[in-house]
N, C-alpha and C. Protein backbone atom coordinates (compact mmCIF):
# COMPACT_ATOMS: atom_id res chain seq x y z
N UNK A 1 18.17 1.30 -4.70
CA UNK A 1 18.27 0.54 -5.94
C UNK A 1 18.45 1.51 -7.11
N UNK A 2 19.83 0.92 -8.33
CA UNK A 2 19.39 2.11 -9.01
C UNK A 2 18.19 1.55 -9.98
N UNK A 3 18.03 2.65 -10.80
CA UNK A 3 16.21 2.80 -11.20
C UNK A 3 16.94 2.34 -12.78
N UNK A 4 17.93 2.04 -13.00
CA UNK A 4 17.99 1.97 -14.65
C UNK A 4 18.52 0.20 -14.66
N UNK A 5 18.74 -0.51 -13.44
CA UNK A 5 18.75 -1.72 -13.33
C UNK A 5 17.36 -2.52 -13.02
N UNK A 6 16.45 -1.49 -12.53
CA UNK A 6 14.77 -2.28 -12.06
C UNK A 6 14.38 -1.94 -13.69
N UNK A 7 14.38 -0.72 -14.06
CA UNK A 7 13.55 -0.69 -15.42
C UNK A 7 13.72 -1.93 -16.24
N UNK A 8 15.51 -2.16 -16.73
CA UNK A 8 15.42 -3.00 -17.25
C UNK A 8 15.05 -4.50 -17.07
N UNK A 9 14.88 -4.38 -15.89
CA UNK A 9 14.00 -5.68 -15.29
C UNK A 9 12.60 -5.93 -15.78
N UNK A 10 12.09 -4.42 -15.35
CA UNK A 10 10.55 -4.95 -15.67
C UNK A 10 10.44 -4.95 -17.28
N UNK A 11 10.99 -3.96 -17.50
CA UNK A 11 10.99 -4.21 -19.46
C UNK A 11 11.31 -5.46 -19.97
N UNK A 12 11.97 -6.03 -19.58
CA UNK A 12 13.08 -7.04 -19.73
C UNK A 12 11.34 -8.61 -19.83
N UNK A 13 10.60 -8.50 -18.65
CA UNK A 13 9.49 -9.51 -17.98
C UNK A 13 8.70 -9.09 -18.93
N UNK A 14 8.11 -8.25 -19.42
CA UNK A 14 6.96 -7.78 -20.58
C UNK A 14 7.26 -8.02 -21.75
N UNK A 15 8.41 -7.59 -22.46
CA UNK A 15 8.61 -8.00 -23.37
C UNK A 15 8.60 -9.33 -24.27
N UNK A 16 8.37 -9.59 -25.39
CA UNK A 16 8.51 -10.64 -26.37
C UNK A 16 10.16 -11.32 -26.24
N UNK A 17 10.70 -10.04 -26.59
CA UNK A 17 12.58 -10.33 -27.12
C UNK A 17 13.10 -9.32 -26.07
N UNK A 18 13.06 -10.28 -24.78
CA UNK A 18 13.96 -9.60 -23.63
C UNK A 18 15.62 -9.39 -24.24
N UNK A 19 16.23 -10.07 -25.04
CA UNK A 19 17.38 -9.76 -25.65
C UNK A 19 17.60 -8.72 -26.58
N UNK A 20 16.69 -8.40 -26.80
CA UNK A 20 16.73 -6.61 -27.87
C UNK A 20 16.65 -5.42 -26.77
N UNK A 21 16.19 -5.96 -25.21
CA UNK A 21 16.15 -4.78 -24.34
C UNK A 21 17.05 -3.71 -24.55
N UNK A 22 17.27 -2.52 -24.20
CA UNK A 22 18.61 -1.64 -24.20
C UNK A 22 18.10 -0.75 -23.20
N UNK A 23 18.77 -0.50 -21.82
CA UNK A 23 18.69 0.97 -21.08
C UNK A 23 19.77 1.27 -21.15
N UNK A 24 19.39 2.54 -21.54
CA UNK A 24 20.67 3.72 -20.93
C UNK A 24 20.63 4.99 -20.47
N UNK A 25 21.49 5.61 -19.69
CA UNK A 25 21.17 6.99 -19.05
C UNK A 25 21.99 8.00 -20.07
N UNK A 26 21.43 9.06 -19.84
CA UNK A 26 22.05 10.56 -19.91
C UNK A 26 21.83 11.45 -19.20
N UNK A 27 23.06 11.58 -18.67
CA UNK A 27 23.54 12.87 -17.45
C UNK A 27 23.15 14.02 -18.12
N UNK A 28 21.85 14.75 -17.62
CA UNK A 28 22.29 16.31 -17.20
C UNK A 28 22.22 17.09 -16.30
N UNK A 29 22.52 18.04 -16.45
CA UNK A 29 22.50 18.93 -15.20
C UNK A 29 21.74 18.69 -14.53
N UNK A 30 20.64 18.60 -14.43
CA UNK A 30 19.09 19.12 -13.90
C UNK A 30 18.32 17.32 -13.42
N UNK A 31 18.82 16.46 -14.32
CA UNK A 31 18.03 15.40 -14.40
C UNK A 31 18.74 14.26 -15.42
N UNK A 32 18.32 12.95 -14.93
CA UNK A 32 18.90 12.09 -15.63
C UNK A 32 17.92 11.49 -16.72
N UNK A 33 18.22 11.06 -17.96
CA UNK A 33 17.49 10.64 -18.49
C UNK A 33 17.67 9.09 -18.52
N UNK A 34 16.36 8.27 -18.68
CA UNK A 34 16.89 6.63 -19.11
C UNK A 34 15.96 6.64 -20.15
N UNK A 35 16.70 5.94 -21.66
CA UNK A 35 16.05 5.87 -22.62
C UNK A 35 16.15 3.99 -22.75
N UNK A 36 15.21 3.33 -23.43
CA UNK A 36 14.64 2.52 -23.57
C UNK A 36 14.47 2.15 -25.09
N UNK A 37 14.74 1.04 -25.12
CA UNK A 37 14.62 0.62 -26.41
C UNK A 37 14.33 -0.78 -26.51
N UNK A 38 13.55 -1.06 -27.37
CA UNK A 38 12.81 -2.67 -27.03
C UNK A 38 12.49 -2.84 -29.06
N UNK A 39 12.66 -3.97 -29.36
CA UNK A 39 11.60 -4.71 -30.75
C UNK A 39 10.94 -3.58 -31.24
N UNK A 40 10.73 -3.49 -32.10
CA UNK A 40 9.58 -2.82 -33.08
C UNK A 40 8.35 -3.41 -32.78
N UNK A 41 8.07 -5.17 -32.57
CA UNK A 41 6.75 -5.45 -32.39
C UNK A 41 6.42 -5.21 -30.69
N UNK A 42 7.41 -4.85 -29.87
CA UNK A 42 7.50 -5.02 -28.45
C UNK A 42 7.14 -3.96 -27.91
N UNK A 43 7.35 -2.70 -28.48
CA UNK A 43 6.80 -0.93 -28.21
C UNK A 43 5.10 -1.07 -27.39
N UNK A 44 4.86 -1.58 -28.21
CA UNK A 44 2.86 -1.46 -27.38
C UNK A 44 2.92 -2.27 -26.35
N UNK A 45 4.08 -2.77 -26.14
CA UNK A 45 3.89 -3.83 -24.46
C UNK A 45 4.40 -3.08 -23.51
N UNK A 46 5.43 -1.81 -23.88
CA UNK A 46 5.87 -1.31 -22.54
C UNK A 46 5.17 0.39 -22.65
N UNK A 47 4.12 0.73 -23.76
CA UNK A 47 3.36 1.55 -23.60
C UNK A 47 2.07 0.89 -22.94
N UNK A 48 1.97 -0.11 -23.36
CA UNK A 48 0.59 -0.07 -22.67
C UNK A 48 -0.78 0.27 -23.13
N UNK A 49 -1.79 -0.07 -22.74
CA UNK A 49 -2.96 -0.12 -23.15
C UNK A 49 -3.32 1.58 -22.85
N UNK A 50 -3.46 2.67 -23.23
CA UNK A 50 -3.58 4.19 -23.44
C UNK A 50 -2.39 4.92 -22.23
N UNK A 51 -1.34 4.13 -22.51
CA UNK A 51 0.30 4.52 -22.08
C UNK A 51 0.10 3.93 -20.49
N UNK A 52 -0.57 3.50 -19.80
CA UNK A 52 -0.82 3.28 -18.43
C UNK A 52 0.81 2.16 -18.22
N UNK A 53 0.85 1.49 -18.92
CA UNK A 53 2.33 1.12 -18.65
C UNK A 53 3.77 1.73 -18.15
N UNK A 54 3.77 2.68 -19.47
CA UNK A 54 4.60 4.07 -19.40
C UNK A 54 4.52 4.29 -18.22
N UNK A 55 3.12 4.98 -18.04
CA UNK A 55 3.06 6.02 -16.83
C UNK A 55 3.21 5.11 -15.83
N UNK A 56 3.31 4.31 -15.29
CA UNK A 56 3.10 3.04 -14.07
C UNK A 56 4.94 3.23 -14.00
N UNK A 57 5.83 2.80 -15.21
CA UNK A 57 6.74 3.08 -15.05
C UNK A 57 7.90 4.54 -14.41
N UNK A 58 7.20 5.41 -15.32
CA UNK A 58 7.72 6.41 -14.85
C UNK A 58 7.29 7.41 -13.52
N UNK A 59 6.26 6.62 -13.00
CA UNK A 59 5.84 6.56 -11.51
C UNK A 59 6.74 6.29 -10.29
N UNK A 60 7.23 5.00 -10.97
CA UNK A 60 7.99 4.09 -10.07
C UNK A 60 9.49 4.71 -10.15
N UNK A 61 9.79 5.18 -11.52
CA UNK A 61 11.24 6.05 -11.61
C UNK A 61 11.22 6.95 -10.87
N UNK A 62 10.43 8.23 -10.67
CA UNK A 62 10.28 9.22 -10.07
C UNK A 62 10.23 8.73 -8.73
N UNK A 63 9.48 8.04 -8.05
CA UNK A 63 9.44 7.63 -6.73
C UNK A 63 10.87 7.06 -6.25
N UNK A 64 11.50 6.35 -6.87
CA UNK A 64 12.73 6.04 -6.54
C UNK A 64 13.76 7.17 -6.79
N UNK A 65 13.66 8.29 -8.02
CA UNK A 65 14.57 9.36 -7.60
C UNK A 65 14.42 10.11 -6.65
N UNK A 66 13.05 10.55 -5.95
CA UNK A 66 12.48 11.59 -4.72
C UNK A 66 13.63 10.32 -3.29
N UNK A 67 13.29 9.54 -3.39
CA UNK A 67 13.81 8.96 -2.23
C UNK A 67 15.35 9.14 -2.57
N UNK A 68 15.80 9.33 -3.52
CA UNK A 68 17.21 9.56 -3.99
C UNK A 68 17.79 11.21 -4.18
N UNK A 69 16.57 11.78 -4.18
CA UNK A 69 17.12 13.28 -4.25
C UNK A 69 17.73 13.49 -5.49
N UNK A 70 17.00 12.82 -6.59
CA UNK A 70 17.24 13.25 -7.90
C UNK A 70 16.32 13.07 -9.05
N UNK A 71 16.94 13.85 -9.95
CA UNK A 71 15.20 13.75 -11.00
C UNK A 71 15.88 12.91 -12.24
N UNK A 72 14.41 11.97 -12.20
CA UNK A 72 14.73 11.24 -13.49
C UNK A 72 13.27 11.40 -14.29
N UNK A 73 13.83 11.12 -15.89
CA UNK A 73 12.91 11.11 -16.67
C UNK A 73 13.04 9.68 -17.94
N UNK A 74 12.07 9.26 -17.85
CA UNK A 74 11.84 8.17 -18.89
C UNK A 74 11.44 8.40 -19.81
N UNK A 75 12.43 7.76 -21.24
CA UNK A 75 11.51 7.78 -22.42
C UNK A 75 12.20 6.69 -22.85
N UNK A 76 11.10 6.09 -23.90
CA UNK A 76 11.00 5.03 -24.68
C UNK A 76 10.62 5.77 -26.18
N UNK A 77 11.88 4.88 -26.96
CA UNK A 77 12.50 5.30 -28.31
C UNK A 77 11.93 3.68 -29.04
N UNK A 78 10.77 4.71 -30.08
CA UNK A 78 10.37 3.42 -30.69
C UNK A 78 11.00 3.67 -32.29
């Protein structure tokens, strides 16, 4: 599965304004990035109660790049 079609899934289910969602990647060398973008009031729903969201997410990214043989990194742009 790729990992920048599940993110925006689960971001997509948490959120207030699933229609403001935005993923996107950036290629580099070393690692891909997926950045995230959600509402201004929607930010503390996909951080999470002391980031445990975040990190739950970027758990699940990483686990799906190791099975993929590639490195990804998540960030969310508030």
């Amino acid at each position: 599965m790729v990992p920048v079609q599940l993110v925006e899934y689960i971001v997509g289910s948490l959120v207030s304004h699933p229609d403001e969602v935005a993923v996107r990647t950036i290629d580099g060398n070393e690692e891909t990035i997926i950045e995230i973008r959600v509402a201004e009031s929607d930010v503390g729903k996909v951080i999470g109660k002391n980031g445990s969201v975040a990190r739950a997410l970027r758990t699940l990214v990483s686990a799906i790049g190791a099975s993929q043989q590639k490195n990804y990194a998540l960030e969310i742009i508030d």
